[in-house]
N, C-alpha and C. Protein backbone atom coordinates (compact mmCIF):
# COMPACT_ATOMS: atom_id res chain seq x y z
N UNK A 1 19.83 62.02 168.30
CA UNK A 1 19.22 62.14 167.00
C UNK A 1 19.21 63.62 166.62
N UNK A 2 19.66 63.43 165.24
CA UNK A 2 19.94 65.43 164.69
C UNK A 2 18.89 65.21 163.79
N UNK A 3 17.72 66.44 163.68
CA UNK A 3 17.18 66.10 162.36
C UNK A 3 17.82 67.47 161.33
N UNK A 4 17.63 67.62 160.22
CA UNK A 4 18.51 68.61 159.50
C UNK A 4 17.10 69.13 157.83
N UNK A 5 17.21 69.71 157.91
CA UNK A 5 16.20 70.56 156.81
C UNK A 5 17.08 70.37 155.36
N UNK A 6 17.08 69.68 154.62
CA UNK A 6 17.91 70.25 153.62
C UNK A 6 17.01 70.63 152.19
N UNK A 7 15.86 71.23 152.52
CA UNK A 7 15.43 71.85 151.29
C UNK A 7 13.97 71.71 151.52
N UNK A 8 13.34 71.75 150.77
CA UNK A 8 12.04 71.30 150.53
C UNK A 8 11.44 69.83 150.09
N UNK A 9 10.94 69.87 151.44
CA UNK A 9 10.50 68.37 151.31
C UNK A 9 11.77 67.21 151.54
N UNK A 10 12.84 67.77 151.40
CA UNK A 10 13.45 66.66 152.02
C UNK A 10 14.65 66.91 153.35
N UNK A 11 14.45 65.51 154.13
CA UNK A 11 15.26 65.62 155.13
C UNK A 11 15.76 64.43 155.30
N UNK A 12 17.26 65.06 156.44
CA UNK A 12 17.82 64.08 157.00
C UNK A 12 18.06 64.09 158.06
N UNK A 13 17.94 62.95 158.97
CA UNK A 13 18.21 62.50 160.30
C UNK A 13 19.24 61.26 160.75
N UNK A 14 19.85 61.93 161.59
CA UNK A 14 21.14 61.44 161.99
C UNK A 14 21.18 60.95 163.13
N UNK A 15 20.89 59.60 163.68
CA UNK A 15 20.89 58.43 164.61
C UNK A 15 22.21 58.54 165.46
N UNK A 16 21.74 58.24 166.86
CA UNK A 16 22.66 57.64 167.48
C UNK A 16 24.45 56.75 167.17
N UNK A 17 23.95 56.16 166.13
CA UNK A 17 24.76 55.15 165.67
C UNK A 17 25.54 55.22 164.29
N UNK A 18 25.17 56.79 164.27
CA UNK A 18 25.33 57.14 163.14
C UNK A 18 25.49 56.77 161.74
N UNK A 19 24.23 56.53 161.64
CA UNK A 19 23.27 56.20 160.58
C UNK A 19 22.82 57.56 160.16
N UNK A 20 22.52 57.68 158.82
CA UNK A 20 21.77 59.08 158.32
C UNK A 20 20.67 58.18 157.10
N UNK A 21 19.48 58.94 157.52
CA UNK A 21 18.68 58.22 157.11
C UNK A 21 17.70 59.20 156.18
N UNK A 22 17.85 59.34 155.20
CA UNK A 22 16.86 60.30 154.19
C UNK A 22 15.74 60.24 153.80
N UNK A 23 15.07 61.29 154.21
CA UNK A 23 13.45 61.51 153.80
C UNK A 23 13.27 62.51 152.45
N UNK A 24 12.64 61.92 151.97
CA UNK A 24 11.53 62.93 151.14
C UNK A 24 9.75 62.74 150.96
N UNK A 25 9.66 63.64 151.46
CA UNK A 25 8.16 64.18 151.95
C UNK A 25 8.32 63.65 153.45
N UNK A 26 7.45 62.62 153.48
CA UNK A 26 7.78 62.36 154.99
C UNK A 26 7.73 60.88 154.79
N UNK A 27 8.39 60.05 153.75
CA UNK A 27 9.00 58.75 153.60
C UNK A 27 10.59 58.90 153.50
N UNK A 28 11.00 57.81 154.67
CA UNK A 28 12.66 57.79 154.53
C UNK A 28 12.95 56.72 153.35
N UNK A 29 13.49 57.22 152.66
CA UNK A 29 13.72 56.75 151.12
C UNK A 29 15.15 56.16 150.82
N UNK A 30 16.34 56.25 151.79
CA UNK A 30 17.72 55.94 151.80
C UNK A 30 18.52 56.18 153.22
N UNK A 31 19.31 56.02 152.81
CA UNK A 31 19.95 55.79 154.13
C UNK A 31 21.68 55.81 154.13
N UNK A 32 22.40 56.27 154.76
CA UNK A 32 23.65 56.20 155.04
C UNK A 32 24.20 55.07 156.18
N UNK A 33 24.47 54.28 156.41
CA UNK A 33 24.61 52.72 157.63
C UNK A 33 26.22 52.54 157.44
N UNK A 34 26.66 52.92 158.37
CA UNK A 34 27.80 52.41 158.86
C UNK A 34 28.11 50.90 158.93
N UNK A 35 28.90 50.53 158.33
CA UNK A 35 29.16 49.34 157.41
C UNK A 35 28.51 48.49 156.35
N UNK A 36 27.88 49.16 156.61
CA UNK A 36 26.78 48.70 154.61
C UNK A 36 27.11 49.89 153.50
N UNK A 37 27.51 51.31 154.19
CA UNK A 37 27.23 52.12 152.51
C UNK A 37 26.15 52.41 152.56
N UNK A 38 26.01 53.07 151.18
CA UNK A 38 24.44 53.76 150.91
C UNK A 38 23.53 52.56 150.37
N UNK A 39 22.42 52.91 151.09
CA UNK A 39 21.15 51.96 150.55
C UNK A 39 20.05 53.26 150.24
N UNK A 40 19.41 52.68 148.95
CA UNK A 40 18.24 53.34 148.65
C UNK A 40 17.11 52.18 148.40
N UNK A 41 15.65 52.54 148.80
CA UNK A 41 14.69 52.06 148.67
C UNK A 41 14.74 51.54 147.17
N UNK A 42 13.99 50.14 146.88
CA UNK A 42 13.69 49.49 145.68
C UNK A 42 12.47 50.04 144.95
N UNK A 43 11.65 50.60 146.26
CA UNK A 43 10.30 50.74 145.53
C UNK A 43 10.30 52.31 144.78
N UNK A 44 9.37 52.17 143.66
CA UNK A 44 9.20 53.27 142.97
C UNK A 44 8.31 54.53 143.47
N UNK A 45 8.95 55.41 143.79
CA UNK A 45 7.81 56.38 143.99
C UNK A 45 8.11 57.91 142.95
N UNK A 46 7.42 59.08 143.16
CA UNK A 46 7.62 59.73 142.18
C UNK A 46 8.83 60.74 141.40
N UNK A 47 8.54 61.09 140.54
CA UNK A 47 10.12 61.52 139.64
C UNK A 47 10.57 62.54 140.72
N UNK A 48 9.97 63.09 141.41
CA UNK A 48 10.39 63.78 142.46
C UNK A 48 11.13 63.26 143.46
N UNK A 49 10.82 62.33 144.22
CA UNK A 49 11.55 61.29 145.33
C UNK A 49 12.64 60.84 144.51
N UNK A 50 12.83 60.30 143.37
CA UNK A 50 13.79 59.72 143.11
C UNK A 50 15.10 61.05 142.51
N UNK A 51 14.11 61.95 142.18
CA UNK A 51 15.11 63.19 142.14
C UNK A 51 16.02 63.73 143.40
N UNK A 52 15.34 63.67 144.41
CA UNK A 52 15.62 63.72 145.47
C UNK A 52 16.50 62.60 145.96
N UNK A 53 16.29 61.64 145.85
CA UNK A 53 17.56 60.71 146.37
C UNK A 53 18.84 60.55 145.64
N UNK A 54 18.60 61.10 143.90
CA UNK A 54 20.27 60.74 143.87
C UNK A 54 21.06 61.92 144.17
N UNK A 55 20.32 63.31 144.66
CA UNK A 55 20.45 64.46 144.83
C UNK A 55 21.25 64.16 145.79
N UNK A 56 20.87 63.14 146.70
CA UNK A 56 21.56 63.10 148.22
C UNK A 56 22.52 62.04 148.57
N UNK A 57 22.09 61.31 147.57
CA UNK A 57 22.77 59.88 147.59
C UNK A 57 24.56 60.39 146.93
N UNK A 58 25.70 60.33 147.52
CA UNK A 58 27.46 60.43 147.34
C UNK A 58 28.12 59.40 146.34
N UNK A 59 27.15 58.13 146.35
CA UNK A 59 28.18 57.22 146.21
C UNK A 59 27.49 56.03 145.39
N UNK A 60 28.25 54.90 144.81
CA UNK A 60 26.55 53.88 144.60
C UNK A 60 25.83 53.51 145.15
N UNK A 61 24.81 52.87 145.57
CA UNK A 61 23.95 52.22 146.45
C UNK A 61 23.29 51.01 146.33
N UNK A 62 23.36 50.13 147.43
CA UNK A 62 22.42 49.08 146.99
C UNK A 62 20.68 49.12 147.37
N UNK A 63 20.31 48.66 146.31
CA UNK A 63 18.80 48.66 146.54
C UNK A 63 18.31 48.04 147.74
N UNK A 64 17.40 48.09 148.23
CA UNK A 64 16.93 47.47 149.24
C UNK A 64 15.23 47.87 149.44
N UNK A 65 14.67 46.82 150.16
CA UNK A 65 13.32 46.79 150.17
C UNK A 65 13.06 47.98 151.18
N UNK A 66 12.03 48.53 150.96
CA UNK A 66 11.54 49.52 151.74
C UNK A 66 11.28 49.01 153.30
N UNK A 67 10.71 48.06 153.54
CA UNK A 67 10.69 47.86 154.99
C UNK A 67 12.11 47.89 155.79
N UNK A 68 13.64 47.55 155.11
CA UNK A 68 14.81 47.53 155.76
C UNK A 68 14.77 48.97 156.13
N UNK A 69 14.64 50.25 155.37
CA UNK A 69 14.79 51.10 155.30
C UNK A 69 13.75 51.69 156.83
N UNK A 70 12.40 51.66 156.50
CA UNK A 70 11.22 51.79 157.42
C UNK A 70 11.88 51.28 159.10
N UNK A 71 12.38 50.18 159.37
CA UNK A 71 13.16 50.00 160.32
C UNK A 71 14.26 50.44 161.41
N UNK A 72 14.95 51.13 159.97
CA UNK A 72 15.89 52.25 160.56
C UNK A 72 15.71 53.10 161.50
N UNK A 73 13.96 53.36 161.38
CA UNK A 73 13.41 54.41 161.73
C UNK A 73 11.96 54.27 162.82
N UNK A 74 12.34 52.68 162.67
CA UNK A 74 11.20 52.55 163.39
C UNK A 74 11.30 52.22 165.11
N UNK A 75 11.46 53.33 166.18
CA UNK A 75 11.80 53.38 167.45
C UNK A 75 10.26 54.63 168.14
């Protein structure tokens, strides 16, 4: 696991399995998954977080519920 600083308030961490999984503040909000593509969280949080994710987000993404996401991360 790499974790990586990329600014304020947000980060990314890079799994074993290489998965990259994006935080802002200290909620992982999206995700990079090797054979799914980008997923970003469904749920709304503030103009900031979501500023932050398409900041990071490459490509389209499918929505997904926050707990898939929470999972990623949950070890």
């Amino acid at each position: 696991m790499q974790v990586q600083s990329l600014g304020a308030n947000k980060t990314q961490v890079d799994l074993a399995d290489g998965t990259s999984v994006f935080f802002s503040y200290k909620t992982p909000v999206a995700a990079l998954v090797p054979g799914k593509g980008w997923i970003r969280t469904s749920t709304r949080y503030s103009v900031t977080t979501t500023k932050h994710i398409n900041q990071w987000i490459q490509a389209p993404a499918t929505e997904v519920d926050q707990w898939d996401i929470d999972q990623l991360v949950a070890f």
